[in-house]
N, C-alpha and C. Protein backbone atom coordinates (compact mmCIF):
# COMPACT_ATOMS: atom_id res chain seq x y z
N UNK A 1 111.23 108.37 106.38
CA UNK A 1 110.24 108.19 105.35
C UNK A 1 108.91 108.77 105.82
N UNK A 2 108.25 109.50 104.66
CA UNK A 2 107.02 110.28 105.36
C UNK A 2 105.88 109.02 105.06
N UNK A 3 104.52 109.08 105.82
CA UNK A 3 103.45 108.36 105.29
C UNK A 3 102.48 108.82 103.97
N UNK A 4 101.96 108.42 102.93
CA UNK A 4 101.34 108.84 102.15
C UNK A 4 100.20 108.38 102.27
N UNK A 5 99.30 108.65 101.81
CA UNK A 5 98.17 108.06 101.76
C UNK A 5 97.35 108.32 100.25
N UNK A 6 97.22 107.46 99.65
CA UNK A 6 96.98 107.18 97.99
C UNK A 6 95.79 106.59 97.94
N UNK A 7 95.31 107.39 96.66
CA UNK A 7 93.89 106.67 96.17
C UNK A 7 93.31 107.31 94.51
N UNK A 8 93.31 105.83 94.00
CA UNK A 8 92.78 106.12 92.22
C UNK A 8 92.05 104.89 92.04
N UNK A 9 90.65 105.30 91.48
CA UNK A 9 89.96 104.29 91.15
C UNK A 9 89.33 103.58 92.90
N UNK A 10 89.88 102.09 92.49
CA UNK A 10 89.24 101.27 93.74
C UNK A 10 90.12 101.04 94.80
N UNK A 11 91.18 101.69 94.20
CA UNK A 11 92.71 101.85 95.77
C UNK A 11 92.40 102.77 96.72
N UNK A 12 92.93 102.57 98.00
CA UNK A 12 93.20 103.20 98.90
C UNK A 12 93.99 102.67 99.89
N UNK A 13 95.01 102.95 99.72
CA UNK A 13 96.02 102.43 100.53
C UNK A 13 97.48 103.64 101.52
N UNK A 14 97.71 103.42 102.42
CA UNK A 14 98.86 104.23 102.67
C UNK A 14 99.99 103.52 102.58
N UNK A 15 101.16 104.36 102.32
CA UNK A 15 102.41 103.67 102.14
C UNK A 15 103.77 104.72 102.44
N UNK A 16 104.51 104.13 103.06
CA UNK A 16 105.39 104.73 103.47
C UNK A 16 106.62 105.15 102.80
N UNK A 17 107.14 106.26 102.00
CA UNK A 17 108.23 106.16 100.99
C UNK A 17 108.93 107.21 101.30
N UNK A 18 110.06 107.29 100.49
CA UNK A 18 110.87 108.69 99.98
C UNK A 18 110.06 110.35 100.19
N UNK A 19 109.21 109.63 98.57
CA UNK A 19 108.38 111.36 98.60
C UNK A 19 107.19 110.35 97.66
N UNK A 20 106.39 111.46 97.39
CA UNK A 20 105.35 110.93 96.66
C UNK A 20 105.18 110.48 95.45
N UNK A 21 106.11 110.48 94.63
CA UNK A 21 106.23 109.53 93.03
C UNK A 21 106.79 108.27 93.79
N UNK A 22 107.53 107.88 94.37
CA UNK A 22 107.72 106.90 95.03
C UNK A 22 106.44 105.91 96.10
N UNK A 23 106.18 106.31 96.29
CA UNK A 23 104.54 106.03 97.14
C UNK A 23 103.61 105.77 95.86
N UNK A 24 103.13 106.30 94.94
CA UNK A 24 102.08 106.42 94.00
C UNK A 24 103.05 104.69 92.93
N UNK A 25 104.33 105.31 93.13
CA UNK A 25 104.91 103.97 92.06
C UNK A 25 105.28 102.63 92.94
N UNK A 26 105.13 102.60 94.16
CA UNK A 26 104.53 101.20 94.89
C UNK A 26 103.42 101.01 94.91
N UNK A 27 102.49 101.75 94.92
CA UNK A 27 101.34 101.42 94.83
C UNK A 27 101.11 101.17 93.27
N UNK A 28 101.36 101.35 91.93
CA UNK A 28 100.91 101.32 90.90
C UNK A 28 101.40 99.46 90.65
N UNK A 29 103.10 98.92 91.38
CA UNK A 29 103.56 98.01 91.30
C UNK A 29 102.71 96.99 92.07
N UNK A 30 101.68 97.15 93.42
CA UNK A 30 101.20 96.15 93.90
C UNK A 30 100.36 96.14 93.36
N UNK A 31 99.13 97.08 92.14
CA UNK A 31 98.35 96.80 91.37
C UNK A 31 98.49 96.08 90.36
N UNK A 32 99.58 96.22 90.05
CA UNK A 32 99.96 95.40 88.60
C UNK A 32 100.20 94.37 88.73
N UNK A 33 100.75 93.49 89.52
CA UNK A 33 101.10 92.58 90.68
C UNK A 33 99.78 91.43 90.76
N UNK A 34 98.90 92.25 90.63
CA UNK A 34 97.41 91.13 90.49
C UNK A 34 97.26 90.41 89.10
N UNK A 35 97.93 90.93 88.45
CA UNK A 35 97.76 90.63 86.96
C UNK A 35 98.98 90.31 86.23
N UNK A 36 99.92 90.68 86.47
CA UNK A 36 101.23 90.57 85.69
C UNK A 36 102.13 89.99 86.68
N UNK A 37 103.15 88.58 86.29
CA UNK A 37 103.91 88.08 87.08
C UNK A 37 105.33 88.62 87.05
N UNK A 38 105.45 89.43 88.62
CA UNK A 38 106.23 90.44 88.53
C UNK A 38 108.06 89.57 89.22
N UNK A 39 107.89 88.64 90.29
CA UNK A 39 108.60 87.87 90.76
C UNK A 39 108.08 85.86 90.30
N UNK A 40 109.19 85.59 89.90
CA UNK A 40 108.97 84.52 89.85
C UNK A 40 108.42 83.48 90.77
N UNK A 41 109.46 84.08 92.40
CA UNK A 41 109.40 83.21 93.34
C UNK A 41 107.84 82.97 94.01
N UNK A 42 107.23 84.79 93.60
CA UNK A 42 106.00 84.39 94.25
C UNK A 42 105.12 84.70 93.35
N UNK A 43 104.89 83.68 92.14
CA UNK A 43 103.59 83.91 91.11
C UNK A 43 102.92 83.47 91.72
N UNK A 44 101.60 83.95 91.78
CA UNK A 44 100.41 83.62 91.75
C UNK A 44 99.62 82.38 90.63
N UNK A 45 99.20 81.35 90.93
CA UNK A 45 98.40 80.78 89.12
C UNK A 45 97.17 82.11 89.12
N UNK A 46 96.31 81.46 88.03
CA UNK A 46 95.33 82.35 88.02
C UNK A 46 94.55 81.90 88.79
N UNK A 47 94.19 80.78 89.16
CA UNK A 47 93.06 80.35 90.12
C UNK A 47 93.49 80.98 91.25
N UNK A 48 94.67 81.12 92.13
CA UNK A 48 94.61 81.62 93.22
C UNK A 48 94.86 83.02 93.11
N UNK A 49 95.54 83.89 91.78
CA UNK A 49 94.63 85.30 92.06
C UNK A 49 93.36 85.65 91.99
N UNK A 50 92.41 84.73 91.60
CA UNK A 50 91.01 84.66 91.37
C UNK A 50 90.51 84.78 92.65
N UNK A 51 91.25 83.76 93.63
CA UNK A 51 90.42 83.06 94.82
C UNK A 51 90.82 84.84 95.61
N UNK A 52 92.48 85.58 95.54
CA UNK A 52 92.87 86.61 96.45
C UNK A 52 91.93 87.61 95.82
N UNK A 53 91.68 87.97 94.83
CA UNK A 53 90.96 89.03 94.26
C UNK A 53 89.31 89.25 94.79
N UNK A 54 88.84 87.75 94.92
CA UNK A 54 86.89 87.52 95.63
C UNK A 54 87.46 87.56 97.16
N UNK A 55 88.26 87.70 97.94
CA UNK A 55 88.22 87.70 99.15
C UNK A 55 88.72 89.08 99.12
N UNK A 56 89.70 90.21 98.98
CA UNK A 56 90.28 91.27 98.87
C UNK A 56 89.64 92.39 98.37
N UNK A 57 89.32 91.97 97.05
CA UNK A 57 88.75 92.78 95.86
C UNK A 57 89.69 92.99 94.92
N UNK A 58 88.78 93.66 94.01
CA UNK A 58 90.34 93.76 92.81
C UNK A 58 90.75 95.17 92.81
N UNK A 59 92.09 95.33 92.46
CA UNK A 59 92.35 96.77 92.80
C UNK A 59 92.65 97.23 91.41
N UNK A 60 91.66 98.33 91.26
CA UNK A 60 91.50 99.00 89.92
C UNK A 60 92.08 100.73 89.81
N UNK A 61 92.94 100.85 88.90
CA UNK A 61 93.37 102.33 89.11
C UNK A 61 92.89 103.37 88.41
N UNK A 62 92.31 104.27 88.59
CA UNK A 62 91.93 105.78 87.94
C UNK A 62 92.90 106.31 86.91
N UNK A 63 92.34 107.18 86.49
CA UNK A 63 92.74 108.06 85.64
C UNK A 63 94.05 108.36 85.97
N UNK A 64 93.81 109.29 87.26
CA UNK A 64 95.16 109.86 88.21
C UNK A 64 95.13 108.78 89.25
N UNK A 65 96.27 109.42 89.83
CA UNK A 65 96.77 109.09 91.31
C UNK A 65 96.96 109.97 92.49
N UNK A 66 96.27 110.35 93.33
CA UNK A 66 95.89 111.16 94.26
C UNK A 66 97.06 110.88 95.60
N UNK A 67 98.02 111.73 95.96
CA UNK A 67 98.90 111.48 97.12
C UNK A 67 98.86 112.86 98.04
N UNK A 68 98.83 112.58 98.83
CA UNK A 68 98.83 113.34 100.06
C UNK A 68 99.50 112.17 101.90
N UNK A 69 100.13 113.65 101.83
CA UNK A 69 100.95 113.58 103.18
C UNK A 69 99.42 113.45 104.42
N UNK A 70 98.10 114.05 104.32
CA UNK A 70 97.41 114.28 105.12
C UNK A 70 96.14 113.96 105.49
N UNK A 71 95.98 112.64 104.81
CA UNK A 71 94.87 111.81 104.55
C UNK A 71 93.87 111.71 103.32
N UNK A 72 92.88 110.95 103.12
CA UNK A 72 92.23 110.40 101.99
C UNK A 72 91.40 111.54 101.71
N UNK A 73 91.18 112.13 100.45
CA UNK A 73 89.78 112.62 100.10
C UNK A 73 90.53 113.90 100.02
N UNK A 74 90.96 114.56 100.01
CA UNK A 74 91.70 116.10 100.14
C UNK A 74 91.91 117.00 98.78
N UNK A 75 91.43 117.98 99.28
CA UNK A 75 91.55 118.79 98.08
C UNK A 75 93.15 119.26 97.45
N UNK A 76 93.66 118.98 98.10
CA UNK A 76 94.87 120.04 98.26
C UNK A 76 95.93 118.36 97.68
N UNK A 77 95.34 117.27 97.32
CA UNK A 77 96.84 116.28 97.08
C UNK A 77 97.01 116.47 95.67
N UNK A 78 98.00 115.74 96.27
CA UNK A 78 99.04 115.92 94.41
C UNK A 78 98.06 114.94 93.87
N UNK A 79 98.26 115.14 91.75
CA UNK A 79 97.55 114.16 91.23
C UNK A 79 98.24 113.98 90.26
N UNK A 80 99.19 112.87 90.14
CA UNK A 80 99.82 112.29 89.24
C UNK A 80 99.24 111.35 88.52
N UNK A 81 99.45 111.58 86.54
CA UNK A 81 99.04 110.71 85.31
C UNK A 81 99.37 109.23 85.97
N UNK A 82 98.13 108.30 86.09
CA UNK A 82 98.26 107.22 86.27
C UNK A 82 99.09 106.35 84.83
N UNK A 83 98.53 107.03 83.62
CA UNK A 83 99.57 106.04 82.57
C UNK A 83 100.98 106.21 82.53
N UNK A 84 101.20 107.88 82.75
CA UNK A 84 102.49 107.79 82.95
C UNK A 84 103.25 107.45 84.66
N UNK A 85 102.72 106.97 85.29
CA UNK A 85 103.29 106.47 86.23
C UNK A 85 103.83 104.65 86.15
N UNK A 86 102.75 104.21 85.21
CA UNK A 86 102.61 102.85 84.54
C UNK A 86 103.81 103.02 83.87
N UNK A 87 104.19 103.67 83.02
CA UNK A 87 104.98 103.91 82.05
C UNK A 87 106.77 104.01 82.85
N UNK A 88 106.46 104.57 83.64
CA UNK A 88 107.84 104.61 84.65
C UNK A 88 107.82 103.85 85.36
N UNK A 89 106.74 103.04 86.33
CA UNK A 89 107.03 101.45 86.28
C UNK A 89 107.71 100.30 85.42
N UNK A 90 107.24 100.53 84.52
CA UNK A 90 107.24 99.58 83.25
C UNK A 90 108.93 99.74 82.91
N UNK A 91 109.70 100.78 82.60
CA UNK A 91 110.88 101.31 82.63
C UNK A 91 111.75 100.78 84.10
N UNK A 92 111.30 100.80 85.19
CA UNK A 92 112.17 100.38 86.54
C UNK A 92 111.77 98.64 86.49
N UNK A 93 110.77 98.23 86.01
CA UNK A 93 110.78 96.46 85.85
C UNK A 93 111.70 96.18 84.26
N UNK A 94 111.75 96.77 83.61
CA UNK A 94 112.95 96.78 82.39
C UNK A 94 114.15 96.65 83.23
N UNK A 95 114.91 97.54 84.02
CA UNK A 95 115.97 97.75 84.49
C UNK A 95 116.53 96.68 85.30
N UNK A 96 115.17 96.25 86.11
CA UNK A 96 115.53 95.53 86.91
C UNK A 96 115.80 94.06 86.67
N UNK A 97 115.00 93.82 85.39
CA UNK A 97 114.96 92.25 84.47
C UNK A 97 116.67 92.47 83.74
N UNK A 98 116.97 93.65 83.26
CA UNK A 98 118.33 93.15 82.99
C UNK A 98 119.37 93.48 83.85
N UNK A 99 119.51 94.15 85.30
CA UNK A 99 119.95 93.42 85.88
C UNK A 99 120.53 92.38 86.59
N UNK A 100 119.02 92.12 86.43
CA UNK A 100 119.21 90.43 86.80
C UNK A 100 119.77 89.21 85.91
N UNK A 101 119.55 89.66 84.65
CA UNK A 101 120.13 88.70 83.81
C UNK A 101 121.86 89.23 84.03
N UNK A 102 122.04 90.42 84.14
CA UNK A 102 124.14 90.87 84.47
C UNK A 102 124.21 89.91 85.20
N UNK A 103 123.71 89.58 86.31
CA UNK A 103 123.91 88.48 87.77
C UNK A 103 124.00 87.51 87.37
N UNK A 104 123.31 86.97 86.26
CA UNK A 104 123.19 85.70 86.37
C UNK A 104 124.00 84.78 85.24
């Protein structure tokens, strides 16, 4: 797995994946993650994403999504549609909710 290093809006994070739609779509999932209850086992209430958000910050996403193999700020990274990356999130948490209901 190569390292990426991602940044839109108030993110900046590196993450280790496949290739870079994969990297940009973990990172779009731990954003959404502040706001939308993505696992049951570990919801958040709102008071304590309140309390993680004033100690952390809140992580807000851009327009695009900026990935590069070669560090932050670079002219040369890829820049993938942040809505449509949302949008293909949104499609792999579909998949995965009825999955889970086949299992169960």
């Amino acid at each position: 797995m190569a390292k990426y290093y991602i940044q839109s809006g108030t993110v900046r994070t590196v993450v280790a994946a496949d290739d870079q739609e994969k990297a940009a779509l973990w990172t779009v999932h731990k954003t959404m993650q502040q706001v939308v209850p993505v696992y049951d086992d570990v919801e958040l209430t709102a008071d304590e994403k309140n309390d993680v958000a004033l100690v952390q910050g809140i992580m807000v996403l851009g327009n695009t999504v900026k990935v590069s193999e070669r560090g932050f700020d670079r002219d040369d990274a890829e820049e993938l549609d942040t809505f449509e990356l949302i949008a293909h999130w949104h499609q792999l948490m579909i998949a995965l909710a009825r999955l889970e209901d086949l299992l169960n």
